[in-house]
C-alpha atoms as a PDB file:
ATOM      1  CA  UNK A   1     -56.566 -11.745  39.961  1.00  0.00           C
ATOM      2  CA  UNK A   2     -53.486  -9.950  40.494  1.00  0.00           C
ATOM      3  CA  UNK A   3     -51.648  -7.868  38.061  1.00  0.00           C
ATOM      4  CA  UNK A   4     -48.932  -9.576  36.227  1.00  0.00           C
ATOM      5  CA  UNK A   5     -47.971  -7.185  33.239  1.00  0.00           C
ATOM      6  CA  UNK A   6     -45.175  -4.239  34.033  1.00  0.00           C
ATOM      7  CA  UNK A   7     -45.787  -1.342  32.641  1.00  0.00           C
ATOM      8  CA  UNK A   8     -43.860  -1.193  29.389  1.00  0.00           C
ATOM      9  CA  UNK A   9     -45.593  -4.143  28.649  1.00  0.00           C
ATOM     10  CA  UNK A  10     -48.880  -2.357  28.924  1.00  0.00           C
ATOM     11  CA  UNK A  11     -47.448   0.591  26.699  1.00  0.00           C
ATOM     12  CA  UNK A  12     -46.339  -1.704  24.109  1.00  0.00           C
ATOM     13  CA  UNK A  13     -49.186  -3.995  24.034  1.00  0.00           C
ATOM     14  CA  UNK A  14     -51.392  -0.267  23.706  1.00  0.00           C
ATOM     15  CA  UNK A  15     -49.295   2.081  21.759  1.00  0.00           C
ATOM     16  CA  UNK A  16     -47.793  -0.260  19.285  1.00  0.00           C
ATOM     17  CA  UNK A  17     -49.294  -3.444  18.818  1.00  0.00           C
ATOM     18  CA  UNK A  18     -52.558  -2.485  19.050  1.00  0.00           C
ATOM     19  CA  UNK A  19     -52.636   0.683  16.552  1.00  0.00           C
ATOM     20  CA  UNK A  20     -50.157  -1.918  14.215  1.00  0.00           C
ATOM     21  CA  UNK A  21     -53.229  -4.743  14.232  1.00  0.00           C
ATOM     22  CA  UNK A  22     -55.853  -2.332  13.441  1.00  0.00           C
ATOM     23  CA  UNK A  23     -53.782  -0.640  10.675  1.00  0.00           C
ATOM     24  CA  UNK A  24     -52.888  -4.129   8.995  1.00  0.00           C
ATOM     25  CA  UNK A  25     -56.528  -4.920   9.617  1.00  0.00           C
ATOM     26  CA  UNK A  26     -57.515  -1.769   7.380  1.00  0.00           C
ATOM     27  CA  UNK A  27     -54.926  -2.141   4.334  1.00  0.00           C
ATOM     28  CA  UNK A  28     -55.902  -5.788   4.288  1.00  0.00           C
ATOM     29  CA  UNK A  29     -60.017  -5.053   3.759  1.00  0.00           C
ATOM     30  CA  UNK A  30     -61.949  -4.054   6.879  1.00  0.00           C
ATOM     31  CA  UNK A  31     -64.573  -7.007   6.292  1.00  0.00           C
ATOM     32  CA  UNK A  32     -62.079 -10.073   5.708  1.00  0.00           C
ATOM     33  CA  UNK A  33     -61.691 -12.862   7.797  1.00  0.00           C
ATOM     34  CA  UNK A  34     -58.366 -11.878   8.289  1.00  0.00           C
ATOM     35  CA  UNK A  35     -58.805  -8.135   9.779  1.00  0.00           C
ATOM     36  CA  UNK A  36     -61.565  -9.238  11.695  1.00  0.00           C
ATOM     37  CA  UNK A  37     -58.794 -11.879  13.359  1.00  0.00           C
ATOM     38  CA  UNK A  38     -56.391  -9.050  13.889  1.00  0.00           C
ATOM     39  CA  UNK A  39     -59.249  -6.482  15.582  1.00  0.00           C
ATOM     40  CA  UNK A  40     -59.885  -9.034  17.706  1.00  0.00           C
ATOM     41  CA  UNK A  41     -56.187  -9.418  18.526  1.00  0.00           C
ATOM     42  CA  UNK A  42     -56.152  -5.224  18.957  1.00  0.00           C
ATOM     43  CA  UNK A  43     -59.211  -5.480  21.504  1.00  0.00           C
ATOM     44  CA  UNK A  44     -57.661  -8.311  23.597  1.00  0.00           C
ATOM     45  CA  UNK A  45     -54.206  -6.282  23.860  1.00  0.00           C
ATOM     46  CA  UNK A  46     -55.820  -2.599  24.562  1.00  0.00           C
ATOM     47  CA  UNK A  47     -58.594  -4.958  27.610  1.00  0.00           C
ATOM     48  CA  UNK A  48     -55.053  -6.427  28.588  1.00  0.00           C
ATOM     49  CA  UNK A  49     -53.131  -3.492  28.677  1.00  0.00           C
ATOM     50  CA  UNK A  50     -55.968  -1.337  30.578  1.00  0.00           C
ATOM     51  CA  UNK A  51     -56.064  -4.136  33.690  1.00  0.00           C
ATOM     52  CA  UNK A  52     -52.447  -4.913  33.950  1.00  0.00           C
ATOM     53  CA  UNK A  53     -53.599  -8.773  33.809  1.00  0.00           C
ATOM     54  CA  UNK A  54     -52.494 -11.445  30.719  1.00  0.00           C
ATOM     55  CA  UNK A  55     -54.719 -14.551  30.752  1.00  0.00           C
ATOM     56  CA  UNK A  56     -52.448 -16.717  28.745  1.00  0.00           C
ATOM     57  CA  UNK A  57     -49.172 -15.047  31.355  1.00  0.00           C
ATOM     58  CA  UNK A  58     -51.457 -16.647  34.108  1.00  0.00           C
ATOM     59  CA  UNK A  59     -51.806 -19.886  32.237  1.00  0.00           C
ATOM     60  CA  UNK A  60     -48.305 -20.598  32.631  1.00  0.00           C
ATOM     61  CA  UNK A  61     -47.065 -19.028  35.191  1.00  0.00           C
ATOM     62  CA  UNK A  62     -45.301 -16.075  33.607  1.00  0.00           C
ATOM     63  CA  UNK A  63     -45.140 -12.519  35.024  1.00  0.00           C
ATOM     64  CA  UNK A  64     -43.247  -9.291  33.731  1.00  0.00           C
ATOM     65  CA  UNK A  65     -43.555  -7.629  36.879  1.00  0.00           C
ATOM     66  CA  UNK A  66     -40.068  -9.193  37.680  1.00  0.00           C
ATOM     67  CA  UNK A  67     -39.150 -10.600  40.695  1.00  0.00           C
ATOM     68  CA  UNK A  68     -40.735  -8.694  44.204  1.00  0.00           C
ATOM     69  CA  UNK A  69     -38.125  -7.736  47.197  1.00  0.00           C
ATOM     70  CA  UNK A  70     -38.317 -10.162  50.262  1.00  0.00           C
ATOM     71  CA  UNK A  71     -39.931  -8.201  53.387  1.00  0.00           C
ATOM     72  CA  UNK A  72     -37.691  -8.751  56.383  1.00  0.00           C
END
């Protein structure tokens, strides 16, 4: 499993999206359906974030690492 998030991917995924989903989550009623849904979403993106490694990027074959420089 190697890493295949850059790092302002990780900071966005933990310092926006995250704290956004949990805040939406609150205004919306802590016990919905709904808020449960977007904790969820918050606790995938923060486990995400902390390994560097996207599931779904793996899936199909994306990376936002960006290209890696050819060893001679």
């Amino acid at each position: 499993m190697s890493k295949n998030m850059n790092t302002l991917d990780r900071r966005v995924r933990a310092l926006l999206v995250a704290p956004v989903a949990i805040v939406i989550g609150i205004l919306i009623g802590p016990g919905s359906i709904g808020a449960i849904v977007l904790y969820a979403v918050a606790a995938i993106m923060l486990a995400t974030s902390a390994i560097g490694f996207c599931p779904l990027y793996s899936l199909f074959h994306l990376s936002s690492r960006g290209r890696r420089p050819l060893t001679d």
